[in-house]
Protein backbone atom coordinates (compact mmCIF):
# COMPACT_ATOMS: atom_id res chain seq x y z
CA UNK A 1 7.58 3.79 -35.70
CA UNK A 2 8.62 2.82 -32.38
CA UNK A 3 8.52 5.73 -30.86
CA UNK A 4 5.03 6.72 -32.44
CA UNK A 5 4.03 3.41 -30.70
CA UNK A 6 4.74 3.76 -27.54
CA UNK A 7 3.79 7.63 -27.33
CA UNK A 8 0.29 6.79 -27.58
CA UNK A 9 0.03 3.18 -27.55
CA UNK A 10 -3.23 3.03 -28.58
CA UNK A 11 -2.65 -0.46 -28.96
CA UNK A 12 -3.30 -0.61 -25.50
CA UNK A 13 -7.45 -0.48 -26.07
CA UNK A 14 -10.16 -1.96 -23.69
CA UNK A 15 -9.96 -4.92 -25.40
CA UNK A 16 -6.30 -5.94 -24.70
CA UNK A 17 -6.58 -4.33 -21.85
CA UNK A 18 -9.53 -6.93 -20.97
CA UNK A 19 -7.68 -9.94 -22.28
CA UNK A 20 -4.38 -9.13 -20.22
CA UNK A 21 -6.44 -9.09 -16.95
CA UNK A 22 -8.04 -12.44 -18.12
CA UNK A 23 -4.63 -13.85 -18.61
CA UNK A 24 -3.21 -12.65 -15.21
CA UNK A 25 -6.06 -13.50 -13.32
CA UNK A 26 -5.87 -17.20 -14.21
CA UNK A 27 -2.12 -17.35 -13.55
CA UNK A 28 -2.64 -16.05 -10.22
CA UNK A 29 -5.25 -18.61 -9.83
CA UNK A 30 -2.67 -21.68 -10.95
CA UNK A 31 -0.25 -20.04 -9.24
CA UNK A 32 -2.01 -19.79 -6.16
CA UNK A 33 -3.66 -23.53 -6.30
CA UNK A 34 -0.20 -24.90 -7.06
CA UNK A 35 1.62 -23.02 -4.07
CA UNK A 36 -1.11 -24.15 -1.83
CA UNK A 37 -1.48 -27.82 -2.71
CA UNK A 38 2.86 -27.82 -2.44
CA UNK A 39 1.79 -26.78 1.86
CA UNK A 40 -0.31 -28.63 3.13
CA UNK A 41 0.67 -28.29 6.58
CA UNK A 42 0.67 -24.19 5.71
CA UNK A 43 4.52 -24.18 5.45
CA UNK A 44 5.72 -23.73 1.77
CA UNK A 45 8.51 -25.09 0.42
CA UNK A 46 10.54 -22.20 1.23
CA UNK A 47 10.01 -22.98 4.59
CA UNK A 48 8.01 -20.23 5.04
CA UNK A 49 3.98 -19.62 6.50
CA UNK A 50 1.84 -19.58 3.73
CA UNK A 51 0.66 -15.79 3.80
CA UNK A 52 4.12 -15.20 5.82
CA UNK A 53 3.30 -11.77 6.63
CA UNK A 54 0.33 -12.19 8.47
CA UNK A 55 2.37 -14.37 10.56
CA UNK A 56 3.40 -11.21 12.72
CA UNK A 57 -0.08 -9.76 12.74
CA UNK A 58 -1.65 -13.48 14.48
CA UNK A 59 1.14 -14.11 16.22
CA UNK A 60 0.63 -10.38 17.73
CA UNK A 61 -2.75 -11.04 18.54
CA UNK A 62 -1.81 -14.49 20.26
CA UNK A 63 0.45 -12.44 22.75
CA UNK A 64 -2.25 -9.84 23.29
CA UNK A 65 -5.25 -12.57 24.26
CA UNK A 66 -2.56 -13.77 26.23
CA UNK A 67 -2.30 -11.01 28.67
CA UNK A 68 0.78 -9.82 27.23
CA UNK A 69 0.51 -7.46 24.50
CA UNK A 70 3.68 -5.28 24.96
CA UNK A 71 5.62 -8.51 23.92
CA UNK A 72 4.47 -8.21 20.50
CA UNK A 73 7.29 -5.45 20.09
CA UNK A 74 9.70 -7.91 21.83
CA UNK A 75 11.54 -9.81 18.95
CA UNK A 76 12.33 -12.66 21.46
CA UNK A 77 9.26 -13.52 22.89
CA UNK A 78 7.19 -12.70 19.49
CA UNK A 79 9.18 -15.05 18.02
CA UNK A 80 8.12 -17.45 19.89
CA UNK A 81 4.62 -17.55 19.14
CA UNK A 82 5.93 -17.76 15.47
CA UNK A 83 8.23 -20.21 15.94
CA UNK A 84 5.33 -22.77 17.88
CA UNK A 85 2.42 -21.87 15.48
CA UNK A 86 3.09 -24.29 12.72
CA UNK A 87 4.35 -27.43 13.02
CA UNK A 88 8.09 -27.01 11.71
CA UNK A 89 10.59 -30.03 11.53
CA UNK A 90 13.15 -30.91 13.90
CA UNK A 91 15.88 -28.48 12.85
CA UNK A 92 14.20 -26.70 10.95
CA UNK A 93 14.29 -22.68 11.41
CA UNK A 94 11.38 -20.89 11.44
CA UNK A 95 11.82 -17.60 9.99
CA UNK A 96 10.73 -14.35 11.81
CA UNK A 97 8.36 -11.61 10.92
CA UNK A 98 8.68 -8.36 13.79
CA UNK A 99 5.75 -6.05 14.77
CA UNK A 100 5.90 -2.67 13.26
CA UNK A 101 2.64 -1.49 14.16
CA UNK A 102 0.41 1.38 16.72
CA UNK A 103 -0.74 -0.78 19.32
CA UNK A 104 -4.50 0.12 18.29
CA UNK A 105 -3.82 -2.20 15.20
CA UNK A 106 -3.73 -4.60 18.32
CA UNK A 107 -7.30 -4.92 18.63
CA UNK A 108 -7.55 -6.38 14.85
CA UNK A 109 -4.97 -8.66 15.45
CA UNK A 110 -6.27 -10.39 18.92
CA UNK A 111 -9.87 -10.49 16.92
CA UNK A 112 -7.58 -12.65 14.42
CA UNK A 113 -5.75 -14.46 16.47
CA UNK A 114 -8.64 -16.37 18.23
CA UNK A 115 -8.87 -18.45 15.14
CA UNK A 116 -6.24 -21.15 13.89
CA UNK A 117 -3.01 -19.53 11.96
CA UNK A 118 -4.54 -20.62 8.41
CA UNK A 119 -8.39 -19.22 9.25
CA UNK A 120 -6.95 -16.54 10.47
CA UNK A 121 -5.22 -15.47 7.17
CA UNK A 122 -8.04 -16.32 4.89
CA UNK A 123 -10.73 -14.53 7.39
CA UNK A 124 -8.09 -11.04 7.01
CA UNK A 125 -8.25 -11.87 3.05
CA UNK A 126 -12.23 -12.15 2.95
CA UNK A 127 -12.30 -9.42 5.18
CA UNK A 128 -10.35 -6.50 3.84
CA UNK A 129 -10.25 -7.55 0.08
CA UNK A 130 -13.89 -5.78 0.12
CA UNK A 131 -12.97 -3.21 1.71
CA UNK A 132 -10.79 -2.38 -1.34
CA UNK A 133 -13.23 -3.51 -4.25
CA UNK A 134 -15.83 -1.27 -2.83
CA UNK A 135 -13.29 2.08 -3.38
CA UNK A 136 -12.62 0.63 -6.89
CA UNK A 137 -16.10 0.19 -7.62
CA UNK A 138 -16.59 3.55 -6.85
CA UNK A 139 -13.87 4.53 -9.66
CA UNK A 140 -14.50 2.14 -11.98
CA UNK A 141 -17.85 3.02 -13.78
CA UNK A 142 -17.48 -0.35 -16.19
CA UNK A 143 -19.04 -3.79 -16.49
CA UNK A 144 -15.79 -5.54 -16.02
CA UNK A 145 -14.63 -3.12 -13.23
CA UNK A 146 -14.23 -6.95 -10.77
CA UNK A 147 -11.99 -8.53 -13.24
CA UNK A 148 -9.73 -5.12 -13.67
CA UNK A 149 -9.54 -4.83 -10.05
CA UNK A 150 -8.54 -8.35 -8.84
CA UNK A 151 -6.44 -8.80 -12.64
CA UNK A 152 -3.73 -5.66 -10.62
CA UNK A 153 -0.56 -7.51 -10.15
CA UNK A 154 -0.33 -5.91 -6.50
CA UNK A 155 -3.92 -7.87 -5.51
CA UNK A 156 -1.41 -11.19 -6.33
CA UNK A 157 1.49 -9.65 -4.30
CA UNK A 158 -0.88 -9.21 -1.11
CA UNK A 159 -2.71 -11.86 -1.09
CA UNK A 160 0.54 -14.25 -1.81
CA UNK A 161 1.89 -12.33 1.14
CA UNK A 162 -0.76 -11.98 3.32
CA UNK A 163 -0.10 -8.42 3.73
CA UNK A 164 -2.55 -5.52 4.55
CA UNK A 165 -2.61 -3.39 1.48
CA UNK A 166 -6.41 -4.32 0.34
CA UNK A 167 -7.66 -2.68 4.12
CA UNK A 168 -4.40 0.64 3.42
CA UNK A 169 -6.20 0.82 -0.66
CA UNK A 170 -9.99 0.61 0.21
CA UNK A 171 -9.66 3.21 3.43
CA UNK A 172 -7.19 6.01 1.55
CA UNK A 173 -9.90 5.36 -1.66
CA UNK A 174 -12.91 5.54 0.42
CA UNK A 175 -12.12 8.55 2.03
CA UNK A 176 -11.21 10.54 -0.91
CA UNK A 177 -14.23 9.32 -2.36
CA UNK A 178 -16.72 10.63 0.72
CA UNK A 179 -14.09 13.71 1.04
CA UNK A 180 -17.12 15.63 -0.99
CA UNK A 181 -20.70 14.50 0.73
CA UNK A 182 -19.75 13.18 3.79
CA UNK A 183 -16.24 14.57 5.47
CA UNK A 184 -16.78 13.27 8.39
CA UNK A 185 -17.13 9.95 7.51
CA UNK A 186 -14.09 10.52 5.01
CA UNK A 187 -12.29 11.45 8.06
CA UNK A 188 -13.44 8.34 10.23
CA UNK A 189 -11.44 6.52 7.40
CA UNK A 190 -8.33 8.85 7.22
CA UNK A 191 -8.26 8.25 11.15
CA UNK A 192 -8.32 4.80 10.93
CA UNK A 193 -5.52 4.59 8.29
CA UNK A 194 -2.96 5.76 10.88
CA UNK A 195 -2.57 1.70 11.76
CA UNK A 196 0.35 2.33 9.43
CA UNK A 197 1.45 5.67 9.97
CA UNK A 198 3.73 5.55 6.94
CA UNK A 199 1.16 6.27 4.48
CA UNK A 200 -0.90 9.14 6.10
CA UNK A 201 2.05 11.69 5.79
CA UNK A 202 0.98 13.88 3.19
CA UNK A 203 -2.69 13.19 4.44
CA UNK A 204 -3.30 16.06 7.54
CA UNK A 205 -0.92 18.76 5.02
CA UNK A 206 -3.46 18.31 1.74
CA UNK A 207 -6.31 18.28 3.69
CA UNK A 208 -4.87 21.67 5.80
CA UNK A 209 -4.07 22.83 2.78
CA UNK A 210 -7.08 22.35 0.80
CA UNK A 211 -9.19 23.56 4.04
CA UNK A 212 -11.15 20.18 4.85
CA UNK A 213 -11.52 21.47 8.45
CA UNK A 214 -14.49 18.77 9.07
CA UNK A 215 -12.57 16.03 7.77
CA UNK A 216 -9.24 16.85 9.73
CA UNK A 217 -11.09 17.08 13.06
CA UNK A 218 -12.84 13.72 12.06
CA UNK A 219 -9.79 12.37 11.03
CA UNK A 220 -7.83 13.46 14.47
CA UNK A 221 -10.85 12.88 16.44
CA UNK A 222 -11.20 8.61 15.41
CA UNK A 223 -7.07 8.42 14.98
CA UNK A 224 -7.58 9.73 19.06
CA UNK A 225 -10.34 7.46 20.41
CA UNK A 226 -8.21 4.32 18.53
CA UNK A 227 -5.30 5.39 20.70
CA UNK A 228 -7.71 5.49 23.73
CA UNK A 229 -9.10 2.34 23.18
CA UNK A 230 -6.27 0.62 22.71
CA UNK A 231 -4.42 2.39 25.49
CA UNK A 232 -7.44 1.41 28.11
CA UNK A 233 -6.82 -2.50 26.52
CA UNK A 234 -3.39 -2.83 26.52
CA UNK A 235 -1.95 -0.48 29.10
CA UNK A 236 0.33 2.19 29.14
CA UNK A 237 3.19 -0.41 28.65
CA UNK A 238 2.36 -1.48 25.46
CA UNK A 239 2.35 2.32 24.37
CA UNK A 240 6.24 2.23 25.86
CA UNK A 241 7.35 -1.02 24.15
CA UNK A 242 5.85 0.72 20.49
CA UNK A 243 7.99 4.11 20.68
CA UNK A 244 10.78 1.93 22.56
CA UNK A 245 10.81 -0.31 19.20
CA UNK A 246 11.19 2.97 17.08
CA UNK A 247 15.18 2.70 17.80
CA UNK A 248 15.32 -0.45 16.64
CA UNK A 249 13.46 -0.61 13.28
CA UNK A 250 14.78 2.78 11.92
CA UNK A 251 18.65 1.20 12.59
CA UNK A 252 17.93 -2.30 11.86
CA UNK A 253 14.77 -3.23 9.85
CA UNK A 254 15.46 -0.05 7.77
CA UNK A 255 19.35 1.46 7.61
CA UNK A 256 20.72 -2.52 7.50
CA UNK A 257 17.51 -3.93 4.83
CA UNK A 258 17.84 -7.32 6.53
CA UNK A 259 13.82 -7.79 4.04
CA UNK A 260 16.50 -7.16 1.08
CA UNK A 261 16.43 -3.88 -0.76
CA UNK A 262 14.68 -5.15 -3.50
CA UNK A 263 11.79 -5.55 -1.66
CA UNK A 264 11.94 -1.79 0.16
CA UNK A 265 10.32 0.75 -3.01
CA UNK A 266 11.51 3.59 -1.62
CA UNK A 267 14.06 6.35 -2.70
CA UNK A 268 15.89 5.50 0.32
CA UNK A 269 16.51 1.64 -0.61
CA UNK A 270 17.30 2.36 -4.24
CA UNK A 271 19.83 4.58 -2.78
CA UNK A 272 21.24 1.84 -0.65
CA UNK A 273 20.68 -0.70 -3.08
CA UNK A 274 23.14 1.21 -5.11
CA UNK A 275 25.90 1.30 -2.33
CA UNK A 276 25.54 4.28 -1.16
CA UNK A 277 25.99 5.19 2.26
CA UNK A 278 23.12 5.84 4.63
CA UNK A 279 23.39 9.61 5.23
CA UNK A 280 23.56 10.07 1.31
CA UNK A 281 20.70 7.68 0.99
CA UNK A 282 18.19 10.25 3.83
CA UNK A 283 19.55 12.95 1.54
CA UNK A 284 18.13 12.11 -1.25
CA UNK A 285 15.03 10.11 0.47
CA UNK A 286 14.46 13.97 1.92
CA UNK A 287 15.21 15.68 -1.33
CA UNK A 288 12.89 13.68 -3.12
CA UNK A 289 9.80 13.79 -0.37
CA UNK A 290 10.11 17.62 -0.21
CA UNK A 291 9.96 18.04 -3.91
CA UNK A 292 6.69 15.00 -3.89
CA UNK A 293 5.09 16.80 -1.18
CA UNK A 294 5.54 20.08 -2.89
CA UNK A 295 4.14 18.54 -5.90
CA UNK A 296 1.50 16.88 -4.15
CA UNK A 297 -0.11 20.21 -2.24
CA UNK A 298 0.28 22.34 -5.27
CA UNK A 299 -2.09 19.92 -7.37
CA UNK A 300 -4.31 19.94 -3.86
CA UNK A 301 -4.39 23.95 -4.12
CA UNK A 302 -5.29 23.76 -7.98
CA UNK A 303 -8.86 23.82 -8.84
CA UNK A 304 -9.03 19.81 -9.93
CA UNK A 305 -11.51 17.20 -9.35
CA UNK A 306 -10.64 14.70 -6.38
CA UNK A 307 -9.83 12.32 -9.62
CA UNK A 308 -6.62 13.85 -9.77
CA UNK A 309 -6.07 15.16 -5.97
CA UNK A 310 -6.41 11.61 -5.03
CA UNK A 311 -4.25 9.85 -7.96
CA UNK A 312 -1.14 12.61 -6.67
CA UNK A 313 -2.00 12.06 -2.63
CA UNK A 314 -1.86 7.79 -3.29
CA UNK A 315 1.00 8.42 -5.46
CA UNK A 316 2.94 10.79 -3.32
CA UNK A 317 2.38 8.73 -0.19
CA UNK A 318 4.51 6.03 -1.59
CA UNK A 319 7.12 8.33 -2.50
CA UNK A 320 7.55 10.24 0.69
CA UNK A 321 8.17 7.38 3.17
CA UNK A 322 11.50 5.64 3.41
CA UNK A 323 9.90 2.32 4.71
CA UNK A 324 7.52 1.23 1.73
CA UNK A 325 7.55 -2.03 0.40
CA UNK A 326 6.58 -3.61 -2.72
CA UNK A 327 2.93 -4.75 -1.08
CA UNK A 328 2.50 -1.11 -0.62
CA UNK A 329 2.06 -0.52 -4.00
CA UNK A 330 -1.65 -1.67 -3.76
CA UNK A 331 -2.40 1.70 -3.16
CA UNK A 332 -1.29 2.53 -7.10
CA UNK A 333 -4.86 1.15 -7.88
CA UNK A 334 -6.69 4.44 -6.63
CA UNK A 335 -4.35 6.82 -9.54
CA UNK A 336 -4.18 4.03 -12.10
CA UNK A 337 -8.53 3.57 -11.95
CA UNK A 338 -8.94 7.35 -11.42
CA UNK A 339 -6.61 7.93 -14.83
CA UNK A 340 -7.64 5.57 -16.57
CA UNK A 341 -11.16 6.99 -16.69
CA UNK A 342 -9.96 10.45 -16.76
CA UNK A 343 -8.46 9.33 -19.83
CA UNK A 344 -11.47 7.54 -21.45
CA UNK A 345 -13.74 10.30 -20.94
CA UNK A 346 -11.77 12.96 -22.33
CA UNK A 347 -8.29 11.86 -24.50
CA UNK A 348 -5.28 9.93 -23.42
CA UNK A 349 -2.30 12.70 -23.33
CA UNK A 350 1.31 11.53 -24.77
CA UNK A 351 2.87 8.67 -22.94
CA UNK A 352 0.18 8.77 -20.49
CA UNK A 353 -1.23 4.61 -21.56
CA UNK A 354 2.36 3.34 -21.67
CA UNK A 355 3.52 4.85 -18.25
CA UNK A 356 -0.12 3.61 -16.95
CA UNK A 357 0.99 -0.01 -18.52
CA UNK A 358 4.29 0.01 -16.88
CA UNK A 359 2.87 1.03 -13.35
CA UNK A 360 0.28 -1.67 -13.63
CA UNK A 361 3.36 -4.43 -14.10
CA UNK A 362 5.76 -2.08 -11.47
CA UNK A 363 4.28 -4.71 -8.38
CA UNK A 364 4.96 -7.67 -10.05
CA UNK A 365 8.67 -6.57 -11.43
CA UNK A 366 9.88 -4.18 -9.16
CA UNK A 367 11.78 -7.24 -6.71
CA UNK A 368 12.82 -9.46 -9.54
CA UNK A 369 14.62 -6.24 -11.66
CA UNK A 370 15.60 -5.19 -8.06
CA UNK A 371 17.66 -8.29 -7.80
CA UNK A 372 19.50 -7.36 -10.55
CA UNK A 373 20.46 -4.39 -8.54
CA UNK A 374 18.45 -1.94 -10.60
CA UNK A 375 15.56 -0.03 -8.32
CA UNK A 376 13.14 0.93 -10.78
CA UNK A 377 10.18 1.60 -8.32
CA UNK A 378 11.16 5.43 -7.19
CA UNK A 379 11.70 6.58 -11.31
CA UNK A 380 7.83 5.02 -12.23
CA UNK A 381 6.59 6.57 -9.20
CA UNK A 382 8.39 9.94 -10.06
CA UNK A 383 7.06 9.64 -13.94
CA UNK A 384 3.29 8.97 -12.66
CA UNK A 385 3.35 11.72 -10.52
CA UNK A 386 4.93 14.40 -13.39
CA UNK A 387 1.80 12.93 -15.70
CA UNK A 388 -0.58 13.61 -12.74
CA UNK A 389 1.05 17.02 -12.29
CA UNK A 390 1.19 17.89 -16.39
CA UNK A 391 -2.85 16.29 -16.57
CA UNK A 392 -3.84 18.62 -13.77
CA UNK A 393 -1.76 21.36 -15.44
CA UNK A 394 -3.97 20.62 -18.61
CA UNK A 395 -6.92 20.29 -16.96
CA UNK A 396 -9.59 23.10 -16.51
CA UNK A 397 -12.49 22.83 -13.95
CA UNK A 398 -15.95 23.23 -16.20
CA UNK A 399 -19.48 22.85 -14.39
CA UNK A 400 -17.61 20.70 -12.23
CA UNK A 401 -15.93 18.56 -14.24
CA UNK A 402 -12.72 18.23 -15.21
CA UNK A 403 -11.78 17.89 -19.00
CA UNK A 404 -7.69 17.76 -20.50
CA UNK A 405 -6.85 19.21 -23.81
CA UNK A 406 -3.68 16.84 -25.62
CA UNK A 407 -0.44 17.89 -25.10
């Protein structure tokens, strides 16, 4: 009986479905309330910013308005700004938040920075949460589609970190979705994406591979001029101090986890997590991107809707990179909206609601189970990628759409 139920879980209707993202949404809301009535002076009482990951992105921007925007990538000096932002007790340590980012991201951060440290942070919420509503509106062909969206654990994650995965989400989802009627102005978005490098891997190899020669050359073409742009800015020094930082993050920020490895997703931290060593931990890290990228460009070559292309590209990205963390996993809304209605219009296959289920909770348990020392993200990613891969196997392209026959 157990097994019956949670092969097809059919328990797991719209109507549950609609009453868990009614329950999550108003715990996020008392949640968030609570947190931000416990700081009022934007510190919480972990003695960290409110939104503490934004911290590096204003604090970036404050040392680029400043005339000195290669000192963003200087942990000294960027800290700071950090440090003399907020108004942090005598003794009291202000923690620090480093700079990973293409200096083109630059030019979003000054914009930022020219408004106080809180405005700042809910100006980049109002801002890019949009940005990411509009590519699930897009997906999501339901009356409720607002509450689903916002109900995703990972919206609770980015917001409560201030993190950037709403603006990564909305421009990956909007330029899959304009990848059919408008390449170019898919590729606009692809270029613009390469603010964080670490998620555009697979992007120039399924779009090679699947011969979007309009979209690549937009995609080069904006990822150029940002460069440019930034480059006429911020000098030729601030270029320097970004690959001279390289060095630094692979050996510390990444090889030593100083974030914790239950916060790094990747195959990579698990790896590390579990005491291996860090040669062991590429090997597999490489093992398991070449067998995800594989995986990925084989569905890209099949003759599939952009449903299922773009659930195996957002869930591939996440699999391929060492450095992903558990705000990252925003990006799972683009496969778990795209399946979900795959699913609804033609049949749910085996296991295919439960393993949806579990990746819809993965943001929100992924670091507490990884404090256990168990790294669960890397197996849910691998399992939603083999359903995307046994769906697309199932799938045959009729009149343009795509319909799946049970397994």
């Amino acid at each position: 009986m157990t097994f019956e139920f949670l092969k097809r879980a059919e328990w797991l209707d719209e109507d549950r479905v609609h009453g868990y993202s009614c329950i999550f949404l108003g715990l996020y809301l008392v949640v968030t309330v609570a947190w931000l009535a416990l700081s009022p002076t934007m510190i919480d009482p972990n003695g960290k910013p409110i939104g503490p990951d934004f911290m590096n992105v204003w604090s970036a921007g404050k040392l680029a308005l400043a005339g000195e925007p290669e000192a963003a990538f200087d942990y000294g000096r960027h800290y700071e700004v950090q440090r003399a932002a907020l108004p942090y007790g005598v003794g009291q340590e202000a923690p620090y938040f480093g700079w990973p980012y293409p200096p083109h991201f630059l030019l979003a951060a000054a914009l930022l920075a020219l408004l106080p440290y809180g405005a700042a942070l809910a100006a980049w919420m109002a801002v890019t949460l949009p940005v990411y509503l509009a590519a699930i509106r897009a997906i999501l062909p339901y009356r409720n589609w607002s509450l689903l969206a916002l109900a995703f654990p990972a919206v609770f994650v980015n917001f409560s970190h201030g993190q950037n995965g709403f603006l990564s989400t909305g421009l990956l989802g909007l330029g899959l979705l304009s990848l059919e009627r408008r390449p170019i102005l898919a590729g606009v978005f692809f270029g613009l994406l390469t603010y964080k490098p670490q998620l555009g891997v697979l992007l120039p190899l399924v779009l090679l591979v699947d011969r979007r020669w309009t979209t690549f050359v937009s995609a080069t073409a904006t990822a150029v001029a940002a460069a440019l742009v930034s480059y006429a800015v911020f000098g030729a020094e601030t270029w320097q101090a970004f690959f001279g930082s390289f060095e630094l993050t692979r050996t510390y920020v990444l090889e030593e986890g100083p974030t914790g490895w239950q916060k790094l997703q990747s195959a990579f931290a698990a790896m590390r997590m579990l005491g291996a060593g860090i040669e062991t931990a590429y090997a597999v890290q490489a093992a398991v991107s070449l067998f995800v990228a594989g995986a990925v460009l084989w569905i890209w070559r099949r003759p599939v809707g952009i449903p299922l292309k773009g659930a195996a590209l957002a869930t591939g990205s996440l699999l391929v990179t060492p450095y992903v963390l558990d705000y990252d996993l925003m990006l799972l809304a683009l496969p778990l909206a795209w399946l979900t209605v795959d699913g609804l219009r033609t049949q749910f296959l085996n296991w295919e609601r439960i393993t949806l289920f579990i990746v819809w909770l993965l943001p929100l348990l992924s670091r507490e189970i990884g404090m256990l020392g168990v790294p669960i993200a890397p197996a849910a990613l691998l399992l939603l990628l083999i359903l995307i891969l046994r769906r697309a196997t199932a799938s045959e392209v009729s009149s343009g759409h795509v319909s799946a026959q049970p397994a």
